[in-house]
PDB file of N, CA and C in Angstrom:
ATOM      1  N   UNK A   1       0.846  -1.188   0.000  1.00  0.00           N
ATOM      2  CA  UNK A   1       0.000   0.000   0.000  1.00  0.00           C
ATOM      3  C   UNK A   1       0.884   1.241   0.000  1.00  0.00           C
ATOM      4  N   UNK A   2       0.520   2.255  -1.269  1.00  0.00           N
ATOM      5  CA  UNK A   2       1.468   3.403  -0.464  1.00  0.00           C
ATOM      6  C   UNK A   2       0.502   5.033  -0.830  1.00  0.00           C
ATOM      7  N   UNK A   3      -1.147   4.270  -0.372  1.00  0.00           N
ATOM      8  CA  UNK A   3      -2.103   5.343  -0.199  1.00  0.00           C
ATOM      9  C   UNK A   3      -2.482   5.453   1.425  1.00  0.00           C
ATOM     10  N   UNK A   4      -2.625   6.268   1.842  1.00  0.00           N
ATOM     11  CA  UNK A   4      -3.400   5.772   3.421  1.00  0.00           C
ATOM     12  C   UNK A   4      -4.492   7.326   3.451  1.00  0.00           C
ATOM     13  N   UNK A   5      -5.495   6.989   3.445  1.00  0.00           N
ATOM     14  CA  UNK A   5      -6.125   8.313   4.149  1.00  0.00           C
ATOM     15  C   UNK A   5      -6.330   8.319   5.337  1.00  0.00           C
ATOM     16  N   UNK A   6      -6.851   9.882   5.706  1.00  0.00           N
ATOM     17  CA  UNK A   6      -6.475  10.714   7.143  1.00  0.00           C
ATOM     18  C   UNK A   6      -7.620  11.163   7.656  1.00  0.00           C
ATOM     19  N   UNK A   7      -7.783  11.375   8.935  1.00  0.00           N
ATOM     20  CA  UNK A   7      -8.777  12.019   9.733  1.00  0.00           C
ATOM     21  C   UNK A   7      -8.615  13.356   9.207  1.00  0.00           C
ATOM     22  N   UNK A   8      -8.569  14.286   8.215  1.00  0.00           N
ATOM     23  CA  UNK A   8      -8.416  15.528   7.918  1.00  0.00           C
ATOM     24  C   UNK A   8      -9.495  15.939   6.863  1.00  0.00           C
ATOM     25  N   UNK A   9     -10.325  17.037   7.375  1.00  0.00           N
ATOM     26  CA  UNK A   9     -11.143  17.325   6.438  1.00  0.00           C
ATOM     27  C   UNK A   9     -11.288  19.031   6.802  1.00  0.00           C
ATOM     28  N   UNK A  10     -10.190  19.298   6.773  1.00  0.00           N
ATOM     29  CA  UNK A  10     -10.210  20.865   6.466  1.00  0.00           C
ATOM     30  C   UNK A  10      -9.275  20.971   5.243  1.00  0.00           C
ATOM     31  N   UNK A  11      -9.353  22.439   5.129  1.00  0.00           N
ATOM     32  CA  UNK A  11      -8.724  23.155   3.561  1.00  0.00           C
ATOM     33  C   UNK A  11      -7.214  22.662   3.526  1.00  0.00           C
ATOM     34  N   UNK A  12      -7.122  22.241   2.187  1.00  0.00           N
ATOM     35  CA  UNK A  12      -5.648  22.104   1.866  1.00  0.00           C
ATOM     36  C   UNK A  12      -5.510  22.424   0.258  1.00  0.00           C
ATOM     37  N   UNK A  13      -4.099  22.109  -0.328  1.00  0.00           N
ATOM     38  CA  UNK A  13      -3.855  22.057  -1.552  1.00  0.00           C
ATOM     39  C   UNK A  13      -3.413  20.868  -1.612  1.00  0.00           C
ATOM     40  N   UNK A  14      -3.943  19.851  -2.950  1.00  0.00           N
ATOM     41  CA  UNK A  14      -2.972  18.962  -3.067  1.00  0.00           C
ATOM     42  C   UNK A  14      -1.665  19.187  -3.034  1.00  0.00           C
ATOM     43  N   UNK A  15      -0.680  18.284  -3.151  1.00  0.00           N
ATOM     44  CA  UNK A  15       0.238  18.601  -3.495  1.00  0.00           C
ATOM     45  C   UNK A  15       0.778  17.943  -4.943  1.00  0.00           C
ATOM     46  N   UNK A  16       0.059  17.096  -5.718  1.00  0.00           N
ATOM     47  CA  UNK A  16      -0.187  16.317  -6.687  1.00  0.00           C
ATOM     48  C   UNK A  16      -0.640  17.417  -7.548  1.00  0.00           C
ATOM     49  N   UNK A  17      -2.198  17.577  -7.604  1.00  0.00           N
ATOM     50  CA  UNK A  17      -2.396  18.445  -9.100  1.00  0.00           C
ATOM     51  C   UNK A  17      -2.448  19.866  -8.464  1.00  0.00           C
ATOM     52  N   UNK A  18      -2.327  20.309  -7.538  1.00  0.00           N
ATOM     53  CA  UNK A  18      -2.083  21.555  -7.161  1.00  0.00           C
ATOM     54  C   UNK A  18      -3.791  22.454  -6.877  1.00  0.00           C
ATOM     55  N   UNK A  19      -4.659  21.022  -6.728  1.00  0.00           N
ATOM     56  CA  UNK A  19      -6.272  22.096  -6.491  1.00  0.00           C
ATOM     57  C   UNK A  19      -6.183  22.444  -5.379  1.00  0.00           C
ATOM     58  N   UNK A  20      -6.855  23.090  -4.867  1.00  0.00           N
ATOM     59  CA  UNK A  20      -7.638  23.513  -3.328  1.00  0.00           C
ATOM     60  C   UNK A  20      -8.780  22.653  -3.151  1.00  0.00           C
ATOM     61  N   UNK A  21      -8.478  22.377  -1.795  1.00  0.00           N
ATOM     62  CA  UNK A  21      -9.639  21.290  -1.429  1.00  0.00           C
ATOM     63  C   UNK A  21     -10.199  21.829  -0.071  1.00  0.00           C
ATOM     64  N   UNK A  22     -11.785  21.877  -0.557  1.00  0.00           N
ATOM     65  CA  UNK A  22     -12.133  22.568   0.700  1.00  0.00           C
ATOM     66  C   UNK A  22     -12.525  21.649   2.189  1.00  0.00           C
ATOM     67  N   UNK A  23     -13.750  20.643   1.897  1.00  0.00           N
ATOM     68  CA  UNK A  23     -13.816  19.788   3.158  1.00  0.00           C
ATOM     69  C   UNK A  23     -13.859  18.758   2.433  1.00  0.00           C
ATOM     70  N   UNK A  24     -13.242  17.925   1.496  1.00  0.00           N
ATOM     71  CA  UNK A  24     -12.535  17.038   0.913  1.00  0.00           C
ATOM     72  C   UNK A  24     -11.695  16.123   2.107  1.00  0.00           C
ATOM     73  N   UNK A  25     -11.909  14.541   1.993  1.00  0.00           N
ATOM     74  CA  UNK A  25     -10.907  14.288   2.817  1.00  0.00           C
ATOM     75  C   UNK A  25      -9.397  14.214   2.211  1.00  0.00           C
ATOM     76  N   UNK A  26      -8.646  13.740   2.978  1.00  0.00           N
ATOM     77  CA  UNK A  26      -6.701  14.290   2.651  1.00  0.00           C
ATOM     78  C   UNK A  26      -6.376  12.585   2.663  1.00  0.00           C
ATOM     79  N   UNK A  27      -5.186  12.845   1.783  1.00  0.00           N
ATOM     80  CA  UNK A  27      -4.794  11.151   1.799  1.00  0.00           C
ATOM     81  C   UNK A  27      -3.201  11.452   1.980  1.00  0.00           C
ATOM     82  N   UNK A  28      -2.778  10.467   2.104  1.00  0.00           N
ATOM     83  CA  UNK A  28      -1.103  10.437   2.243  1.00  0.00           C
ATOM     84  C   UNK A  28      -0.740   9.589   1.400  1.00  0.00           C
ATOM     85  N   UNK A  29       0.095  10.072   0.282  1.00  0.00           N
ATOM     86  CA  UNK A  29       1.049   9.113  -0.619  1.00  0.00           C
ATOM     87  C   UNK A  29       1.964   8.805  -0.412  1.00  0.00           C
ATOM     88  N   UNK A  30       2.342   7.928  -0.230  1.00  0.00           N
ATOM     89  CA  UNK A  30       3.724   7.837   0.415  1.00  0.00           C
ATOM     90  C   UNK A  30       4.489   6.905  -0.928  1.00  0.00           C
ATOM     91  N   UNK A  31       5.401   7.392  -1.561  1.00  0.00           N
ATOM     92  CA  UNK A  31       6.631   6.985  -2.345  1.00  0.00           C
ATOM     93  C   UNK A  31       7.126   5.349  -2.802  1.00  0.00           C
ATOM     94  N   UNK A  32       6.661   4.389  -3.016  1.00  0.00           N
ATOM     95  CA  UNK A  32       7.384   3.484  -3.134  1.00  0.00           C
ATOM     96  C   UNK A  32       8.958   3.004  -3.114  1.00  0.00           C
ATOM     97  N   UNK A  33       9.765   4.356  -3.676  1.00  0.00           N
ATOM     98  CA  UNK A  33      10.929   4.408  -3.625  1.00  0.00           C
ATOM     99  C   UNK A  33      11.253   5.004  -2.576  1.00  0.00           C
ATOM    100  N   UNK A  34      10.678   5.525  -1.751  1.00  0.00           N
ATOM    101  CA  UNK A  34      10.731   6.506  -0.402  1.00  0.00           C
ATOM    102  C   UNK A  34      12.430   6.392   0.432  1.00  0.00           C
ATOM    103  N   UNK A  35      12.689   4.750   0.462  1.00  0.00           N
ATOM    104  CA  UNK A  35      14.197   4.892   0.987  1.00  0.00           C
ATOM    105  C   UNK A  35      15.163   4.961  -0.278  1.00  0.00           C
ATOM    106  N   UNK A  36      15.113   4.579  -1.418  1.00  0.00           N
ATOM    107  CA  UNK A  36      16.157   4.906  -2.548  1.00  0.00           C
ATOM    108  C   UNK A  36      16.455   6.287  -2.889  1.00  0.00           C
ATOM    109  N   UNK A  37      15.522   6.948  -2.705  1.00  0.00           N
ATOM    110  CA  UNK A  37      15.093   8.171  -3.572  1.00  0.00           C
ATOM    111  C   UNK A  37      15.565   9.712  -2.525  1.00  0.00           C
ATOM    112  N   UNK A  38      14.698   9.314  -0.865  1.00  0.00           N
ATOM    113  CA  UNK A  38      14.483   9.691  -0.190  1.00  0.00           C
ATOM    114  C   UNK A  38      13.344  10.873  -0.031  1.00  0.00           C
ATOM    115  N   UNK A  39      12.261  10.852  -1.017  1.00  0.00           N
ATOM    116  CA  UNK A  39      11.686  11.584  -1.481  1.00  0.00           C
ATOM    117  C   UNK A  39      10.542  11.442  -0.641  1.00  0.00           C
ATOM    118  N   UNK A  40       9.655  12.940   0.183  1.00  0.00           N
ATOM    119  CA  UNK A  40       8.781  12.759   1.557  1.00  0.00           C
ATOM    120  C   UNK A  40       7.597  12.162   0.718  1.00  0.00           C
ATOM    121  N   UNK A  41       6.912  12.048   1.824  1.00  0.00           N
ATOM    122  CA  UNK A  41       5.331  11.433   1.728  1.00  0.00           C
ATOM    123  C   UNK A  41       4.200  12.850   1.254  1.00  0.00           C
ATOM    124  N   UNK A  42       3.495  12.858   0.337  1.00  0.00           N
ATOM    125  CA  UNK A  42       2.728  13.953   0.025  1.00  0.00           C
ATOM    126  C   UNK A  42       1.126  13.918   0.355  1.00  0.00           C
ATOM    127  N   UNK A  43       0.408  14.936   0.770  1.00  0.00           N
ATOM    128  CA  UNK A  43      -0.801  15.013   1.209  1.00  0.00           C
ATOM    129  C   UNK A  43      -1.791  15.290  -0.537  1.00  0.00           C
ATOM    130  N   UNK A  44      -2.521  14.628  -0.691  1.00  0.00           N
ATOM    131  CA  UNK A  44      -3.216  14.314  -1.759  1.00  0.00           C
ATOM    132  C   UNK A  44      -4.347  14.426  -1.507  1.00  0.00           C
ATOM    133  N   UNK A  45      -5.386  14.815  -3.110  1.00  0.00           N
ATOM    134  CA  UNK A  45      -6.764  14.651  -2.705  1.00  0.00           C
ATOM    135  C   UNK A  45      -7.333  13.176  -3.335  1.00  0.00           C
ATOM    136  N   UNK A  46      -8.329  13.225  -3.014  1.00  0.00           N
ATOM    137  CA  UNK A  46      -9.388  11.737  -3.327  1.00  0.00           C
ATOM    138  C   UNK A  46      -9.203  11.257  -4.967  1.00  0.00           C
ATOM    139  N   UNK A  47      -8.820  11.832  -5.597  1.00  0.00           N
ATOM    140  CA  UNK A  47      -9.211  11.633  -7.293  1.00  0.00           C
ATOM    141  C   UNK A  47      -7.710  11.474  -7.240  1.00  0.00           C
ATOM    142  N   UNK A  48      -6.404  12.463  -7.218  1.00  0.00           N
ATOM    143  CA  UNK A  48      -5.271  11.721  -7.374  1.00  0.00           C
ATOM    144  C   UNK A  48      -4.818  10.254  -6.399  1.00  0.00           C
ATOM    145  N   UNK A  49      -5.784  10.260  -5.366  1.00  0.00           N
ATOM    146  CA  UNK A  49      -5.328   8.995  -4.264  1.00  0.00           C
ATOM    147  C   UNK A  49      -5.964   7.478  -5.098  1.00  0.00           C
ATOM    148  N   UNK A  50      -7.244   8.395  -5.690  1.00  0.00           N
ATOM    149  CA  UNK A  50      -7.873   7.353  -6.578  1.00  0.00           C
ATOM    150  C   UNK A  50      -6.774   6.546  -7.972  1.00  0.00           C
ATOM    151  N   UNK A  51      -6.095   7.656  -8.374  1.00  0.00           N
ATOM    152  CA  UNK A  51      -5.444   7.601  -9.699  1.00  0.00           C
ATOM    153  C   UNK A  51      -3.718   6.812  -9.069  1.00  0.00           C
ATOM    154  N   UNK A  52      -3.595   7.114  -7.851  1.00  0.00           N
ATOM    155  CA  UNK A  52      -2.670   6.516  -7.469  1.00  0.00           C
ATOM    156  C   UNK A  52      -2.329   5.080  -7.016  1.00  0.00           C
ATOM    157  N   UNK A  53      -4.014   4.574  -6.254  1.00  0.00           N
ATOM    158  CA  UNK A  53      -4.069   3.664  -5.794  1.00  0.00           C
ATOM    159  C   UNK A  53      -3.995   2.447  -6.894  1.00  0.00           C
ATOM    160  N   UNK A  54      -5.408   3.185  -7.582  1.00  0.00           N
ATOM    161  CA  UNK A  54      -5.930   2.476  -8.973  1.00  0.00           C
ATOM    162  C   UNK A  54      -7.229   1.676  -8.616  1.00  0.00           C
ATOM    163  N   UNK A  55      -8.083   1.998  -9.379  1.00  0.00           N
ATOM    164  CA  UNK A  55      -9.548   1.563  -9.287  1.00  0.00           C
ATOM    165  C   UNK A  55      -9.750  -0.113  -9.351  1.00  0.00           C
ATOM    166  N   UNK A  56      -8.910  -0.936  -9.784  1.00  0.00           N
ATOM    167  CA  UNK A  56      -8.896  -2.315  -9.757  1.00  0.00           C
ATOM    168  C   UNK A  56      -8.401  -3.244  -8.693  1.00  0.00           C
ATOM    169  N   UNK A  57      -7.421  -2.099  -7.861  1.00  0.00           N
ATOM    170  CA  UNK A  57      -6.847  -2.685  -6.920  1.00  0.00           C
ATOM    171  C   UNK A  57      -7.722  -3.685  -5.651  1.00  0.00           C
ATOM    172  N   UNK A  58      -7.778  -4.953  -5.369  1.00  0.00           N
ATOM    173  CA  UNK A  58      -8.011  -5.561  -4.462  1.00  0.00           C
ATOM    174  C   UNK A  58      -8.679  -4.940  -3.037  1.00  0.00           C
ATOM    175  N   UNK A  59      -7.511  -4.130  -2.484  1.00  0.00           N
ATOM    176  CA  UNK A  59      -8.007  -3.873  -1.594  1.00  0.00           C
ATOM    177  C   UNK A  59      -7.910  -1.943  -1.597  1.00  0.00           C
ATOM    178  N   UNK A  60      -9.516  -1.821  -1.116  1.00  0.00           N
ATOM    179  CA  UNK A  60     -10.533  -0.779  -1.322  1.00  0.00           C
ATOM    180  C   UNK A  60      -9.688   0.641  -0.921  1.00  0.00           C
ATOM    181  N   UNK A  61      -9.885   1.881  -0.915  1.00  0.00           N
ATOM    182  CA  UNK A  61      -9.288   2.991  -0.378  1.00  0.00           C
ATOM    183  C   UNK A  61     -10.132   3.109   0.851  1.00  0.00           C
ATOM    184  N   UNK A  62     -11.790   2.925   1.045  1.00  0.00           N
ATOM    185  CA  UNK A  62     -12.300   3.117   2.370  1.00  0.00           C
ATOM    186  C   UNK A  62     -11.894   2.017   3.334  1.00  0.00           C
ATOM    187  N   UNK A  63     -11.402   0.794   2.784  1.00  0.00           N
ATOM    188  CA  UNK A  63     -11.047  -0.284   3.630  1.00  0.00           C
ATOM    189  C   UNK A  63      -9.576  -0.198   4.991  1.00  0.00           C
ATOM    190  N   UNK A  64      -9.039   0.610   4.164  1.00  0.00           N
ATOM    191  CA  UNK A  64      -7.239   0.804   4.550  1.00  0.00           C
ATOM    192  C   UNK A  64      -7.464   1.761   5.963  1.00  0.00           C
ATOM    193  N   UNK A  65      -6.949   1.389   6.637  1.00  0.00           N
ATOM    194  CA  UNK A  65      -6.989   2.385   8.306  1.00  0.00           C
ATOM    195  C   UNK A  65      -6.626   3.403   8.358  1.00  0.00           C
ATOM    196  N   UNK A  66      -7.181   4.541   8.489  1.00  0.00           N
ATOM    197  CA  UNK A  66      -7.224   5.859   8.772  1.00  0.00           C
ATOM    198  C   UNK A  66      -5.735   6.154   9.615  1.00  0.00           C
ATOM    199  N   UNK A  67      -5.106   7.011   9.394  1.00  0.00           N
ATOM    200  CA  UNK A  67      -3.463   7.320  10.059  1.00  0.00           C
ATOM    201  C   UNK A  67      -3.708   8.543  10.025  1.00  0.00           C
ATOM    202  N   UNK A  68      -3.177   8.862  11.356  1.00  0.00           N
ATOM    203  CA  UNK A  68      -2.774  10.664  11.550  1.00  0.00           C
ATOM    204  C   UNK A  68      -2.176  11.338  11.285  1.00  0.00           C
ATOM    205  N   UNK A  69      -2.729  12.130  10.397  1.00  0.00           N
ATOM    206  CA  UNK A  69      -1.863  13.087   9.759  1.00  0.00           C
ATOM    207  C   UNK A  69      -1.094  14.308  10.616  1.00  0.00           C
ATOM    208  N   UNK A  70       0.543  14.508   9.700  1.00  0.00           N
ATOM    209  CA  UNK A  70       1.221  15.561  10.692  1.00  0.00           C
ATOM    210  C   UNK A  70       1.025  16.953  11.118  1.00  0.00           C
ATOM    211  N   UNK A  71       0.078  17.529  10.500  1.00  0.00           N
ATOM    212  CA  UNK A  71      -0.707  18.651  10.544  1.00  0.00           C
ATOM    213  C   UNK A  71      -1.927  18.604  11.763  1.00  0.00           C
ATOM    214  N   UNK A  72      -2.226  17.719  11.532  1.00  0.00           N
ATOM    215  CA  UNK A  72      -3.539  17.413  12.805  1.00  0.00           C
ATOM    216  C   UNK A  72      -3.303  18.450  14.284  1.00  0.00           C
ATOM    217  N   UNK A  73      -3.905  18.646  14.710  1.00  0.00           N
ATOM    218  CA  UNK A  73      -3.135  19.391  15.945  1.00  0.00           C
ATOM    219  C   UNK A  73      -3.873  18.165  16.862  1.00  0.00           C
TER     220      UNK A  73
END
């Protein structure tokens, strides 16, 4: 897995296609290459988390456990 969504549903920007998201929930992408590369984990919206995950995939995007995001207060 390297989608996880978040308890976050206030304003952000992706960081993927660059929209504004108003009470949209937030996802976390996290890198596959993450230790080769060293490249961080990015906060995403629903349609790139969708495009990332991939609509065929086995297991669901609402299925995967909610993780806290670093912004959260």
């Amino acid at each position: 897995m390297n989608v996880y969504p978040t308890n976050r549903k206030m304003p952000f920007k992706c960081e993927m296609c660059g929209e504004y998201q108003l009470k949209k929930p937030a996802f976390i992408w996290v890198p596959l290459t993450q230790n080769l590369t060293g490249s961080e984990a990015k906060r995403v919206c629903r349609k790139c988390a969708i495009r990332e995950h991939g609509r065929k995939n086995k297991h669901k995007l609402t299925d995967i456990p909610k993780i806290k995001d670093k912004d959260d207060g």
